[in-house]
C-alpha atoms as a PDB file:
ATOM      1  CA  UNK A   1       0.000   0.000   0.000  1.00  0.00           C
ATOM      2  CA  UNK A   2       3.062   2.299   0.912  1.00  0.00           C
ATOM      3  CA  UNK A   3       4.434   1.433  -2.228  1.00  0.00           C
ATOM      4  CA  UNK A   4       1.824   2.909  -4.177  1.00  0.00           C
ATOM      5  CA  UNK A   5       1.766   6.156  -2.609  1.00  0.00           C
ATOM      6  CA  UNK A   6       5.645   6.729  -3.211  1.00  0.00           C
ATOM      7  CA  UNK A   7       5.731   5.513  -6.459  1.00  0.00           C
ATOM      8  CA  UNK A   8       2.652   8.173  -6.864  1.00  0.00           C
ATOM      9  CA  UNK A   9       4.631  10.965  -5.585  1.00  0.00           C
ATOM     10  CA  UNK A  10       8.116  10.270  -7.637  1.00  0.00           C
ATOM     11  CA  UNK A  11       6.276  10.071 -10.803  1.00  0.00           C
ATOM     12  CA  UNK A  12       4.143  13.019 -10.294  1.00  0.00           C
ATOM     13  CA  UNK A  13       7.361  15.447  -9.047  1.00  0.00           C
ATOM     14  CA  UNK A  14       9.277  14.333 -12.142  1.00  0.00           C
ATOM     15  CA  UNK A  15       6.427  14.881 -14.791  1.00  0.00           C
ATOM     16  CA  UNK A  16       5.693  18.041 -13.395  1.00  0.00           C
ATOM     17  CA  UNK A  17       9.365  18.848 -12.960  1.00  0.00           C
ATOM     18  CA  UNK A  18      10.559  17.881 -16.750  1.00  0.00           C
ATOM     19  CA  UNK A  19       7.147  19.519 -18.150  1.00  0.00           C
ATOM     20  CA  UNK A  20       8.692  22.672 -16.104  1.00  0.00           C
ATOM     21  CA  UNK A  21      12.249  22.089 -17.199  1.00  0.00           C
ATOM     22  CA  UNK A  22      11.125  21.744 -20.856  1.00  0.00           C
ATOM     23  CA  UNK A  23       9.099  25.126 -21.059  1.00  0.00           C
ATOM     24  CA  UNK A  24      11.827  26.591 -18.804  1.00  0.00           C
ATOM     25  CA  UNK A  25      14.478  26.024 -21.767  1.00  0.00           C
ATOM     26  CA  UNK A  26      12.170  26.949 -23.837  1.00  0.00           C
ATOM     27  CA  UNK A  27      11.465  30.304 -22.672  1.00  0.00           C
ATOM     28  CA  UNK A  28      14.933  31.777 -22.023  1.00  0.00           C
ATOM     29  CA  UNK A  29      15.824  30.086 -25.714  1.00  0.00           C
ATOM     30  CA  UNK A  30      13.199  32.795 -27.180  1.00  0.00           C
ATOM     31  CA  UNK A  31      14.386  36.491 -28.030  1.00  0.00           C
ATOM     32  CA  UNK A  32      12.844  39.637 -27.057  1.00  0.00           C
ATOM     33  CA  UNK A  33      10.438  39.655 -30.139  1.00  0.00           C
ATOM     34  CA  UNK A  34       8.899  36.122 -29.252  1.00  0.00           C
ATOM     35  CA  UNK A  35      10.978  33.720 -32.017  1.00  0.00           C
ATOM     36  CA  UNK A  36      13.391  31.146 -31.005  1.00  0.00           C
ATOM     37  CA  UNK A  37      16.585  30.881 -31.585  1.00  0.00           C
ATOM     38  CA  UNK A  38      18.645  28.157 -32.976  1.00  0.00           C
ATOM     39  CA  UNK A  39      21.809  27.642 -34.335  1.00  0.00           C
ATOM     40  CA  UNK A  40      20.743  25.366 -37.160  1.00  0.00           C
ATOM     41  CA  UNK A  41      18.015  23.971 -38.771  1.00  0.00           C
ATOM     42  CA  UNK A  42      19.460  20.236 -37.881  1.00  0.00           C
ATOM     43  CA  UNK A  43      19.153  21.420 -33.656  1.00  0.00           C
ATOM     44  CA  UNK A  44      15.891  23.035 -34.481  1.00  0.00           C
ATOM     45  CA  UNK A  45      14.474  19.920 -35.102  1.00  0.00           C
ATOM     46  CA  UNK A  46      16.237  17.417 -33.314  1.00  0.00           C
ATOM     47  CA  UNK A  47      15.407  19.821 -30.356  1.00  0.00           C
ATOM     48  CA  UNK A  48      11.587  20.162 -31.057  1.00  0.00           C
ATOM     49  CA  UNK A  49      11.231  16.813 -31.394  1.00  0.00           C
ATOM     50  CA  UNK A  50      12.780  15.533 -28.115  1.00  0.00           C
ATOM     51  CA  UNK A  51      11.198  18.495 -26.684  1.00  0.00           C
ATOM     52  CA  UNK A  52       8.062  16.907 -27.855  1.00  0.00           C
ATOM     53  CA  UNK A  53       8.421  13.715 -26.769  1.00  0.00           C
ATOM     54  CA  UNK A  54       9.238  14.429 -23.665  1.00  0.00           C
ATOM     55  CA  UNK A  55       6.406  16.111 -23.132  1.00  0.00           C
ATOM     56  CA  UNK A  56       4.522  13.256 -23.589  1.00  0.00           C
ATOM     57  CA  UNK A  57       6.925  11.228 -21.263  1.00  0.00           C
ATOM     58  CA  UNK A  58       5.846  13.760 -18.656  1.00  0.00           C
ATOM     59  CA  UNK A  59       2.251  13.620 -19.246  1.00  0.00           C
ATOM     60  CA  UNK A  60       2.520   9.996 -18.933  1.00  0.00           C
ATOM     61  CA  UNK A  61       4.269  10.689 -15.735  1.00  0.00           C
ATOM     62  CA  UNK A  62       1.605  13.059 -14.144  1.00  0.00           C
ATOM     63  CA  UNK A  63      -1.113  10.438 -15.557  1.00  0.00           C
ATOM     64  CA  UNK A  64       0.561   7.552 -13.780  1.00  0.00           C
ATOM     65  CA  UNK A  65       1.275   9.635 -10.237  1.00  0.00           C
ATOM     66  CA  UNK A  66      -2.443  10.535  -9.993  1.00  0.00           C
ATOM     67  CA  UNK A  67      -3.931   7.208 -10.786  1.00  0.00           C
ATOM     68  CA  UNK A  68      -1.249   5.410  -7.925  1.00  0.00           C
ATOM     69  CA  UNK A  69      -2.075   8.014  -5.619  1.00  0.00           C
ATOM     70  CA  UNK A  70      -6.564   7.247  -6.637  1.00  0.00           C
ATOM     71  CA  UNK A  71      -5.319   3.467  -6.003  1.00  0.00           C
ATOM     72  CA  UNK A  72      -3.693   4.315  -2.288  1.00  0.00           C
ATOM     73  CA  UNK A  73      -6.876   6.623  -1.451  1.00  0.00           C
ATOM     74  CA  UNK A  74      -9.116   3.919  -2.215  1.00  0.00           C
ATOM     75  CA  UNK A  75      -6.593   0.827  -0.910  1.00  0.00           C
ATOM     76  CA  UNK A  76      -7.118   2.850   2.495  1.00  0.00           C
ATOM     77  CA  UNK A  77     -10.320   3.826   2.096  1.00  0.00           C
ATOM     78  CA  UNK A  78     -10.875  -0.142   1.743  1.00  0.00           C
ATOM     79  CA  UNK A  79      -8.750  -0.785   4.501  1.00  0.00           C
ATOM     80  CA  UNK A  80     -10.368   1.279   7.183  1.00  0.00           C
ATOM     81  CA  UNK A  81     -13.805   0.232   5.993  1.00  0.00           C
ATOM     82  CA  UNK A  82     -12.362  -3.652   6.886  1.00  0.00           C
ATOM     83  CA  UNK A  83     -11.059  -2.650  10.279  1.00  0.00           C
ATOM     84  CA  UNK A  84     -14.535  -0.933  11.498  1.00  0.00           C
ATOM     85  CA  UNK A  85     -16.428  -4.179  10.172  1.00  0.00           C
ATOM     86  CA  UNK A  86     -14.498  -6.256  11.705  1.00  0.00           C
ATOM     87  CA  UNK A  87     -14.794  -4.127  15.511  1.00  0.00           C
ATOM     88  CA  UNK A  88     -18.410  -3.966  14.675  1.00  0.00           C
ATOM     89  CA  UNK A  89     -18.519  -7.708  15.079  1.00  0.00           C
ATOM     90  CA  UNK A  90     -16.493  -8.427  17.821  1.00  0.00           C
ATOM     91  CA  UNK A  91     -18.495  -7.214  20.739  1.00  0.00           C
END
């Protein structure tokens, strides 16, 4: 049950953290008139495109951190639910 909650909390710090590191790089890359700057067109893309998919890596993340921490809530939820049964029946 513990397990789930940590592994709930890692993945949703480093989704949100690389989501923020990604638009972070991608802000100070920009110049004062809004476009961004690249060296070449070879970077541009390469950097885009892992820019991109990572992205997606870190919505994965933040998906997979809120559904362990719903499947803890409800694992205790369950668990507290047994334990109150089970002193309602012991008297």
């Amino acid at each position: 049950m513990v397990a789930s909650l940590v592994l709930g909390i890692i993945a949703l710090v480093l989704g949100l953290g690389l989501r923020y590191w990604i638009n972070r790089r991608k802000f100070y890359r920009r110049s004062p008139t809004g476009a961004e700057g690249f060296s070449s067109y070879e970077k541009s893309v390469i950097i885009k495109t892992s820019e991109r998919l990572g992205k997606w890596i870190a919505y994965a993340l933040i998906i997979f951190g809120v559904l362990f921490l719903w499947s803890y809530s409800r694992q205790k939820k369950e668990k507290e639910k047994a334990s109150q049964n089970t002193e309602i029946h012991k008297p």
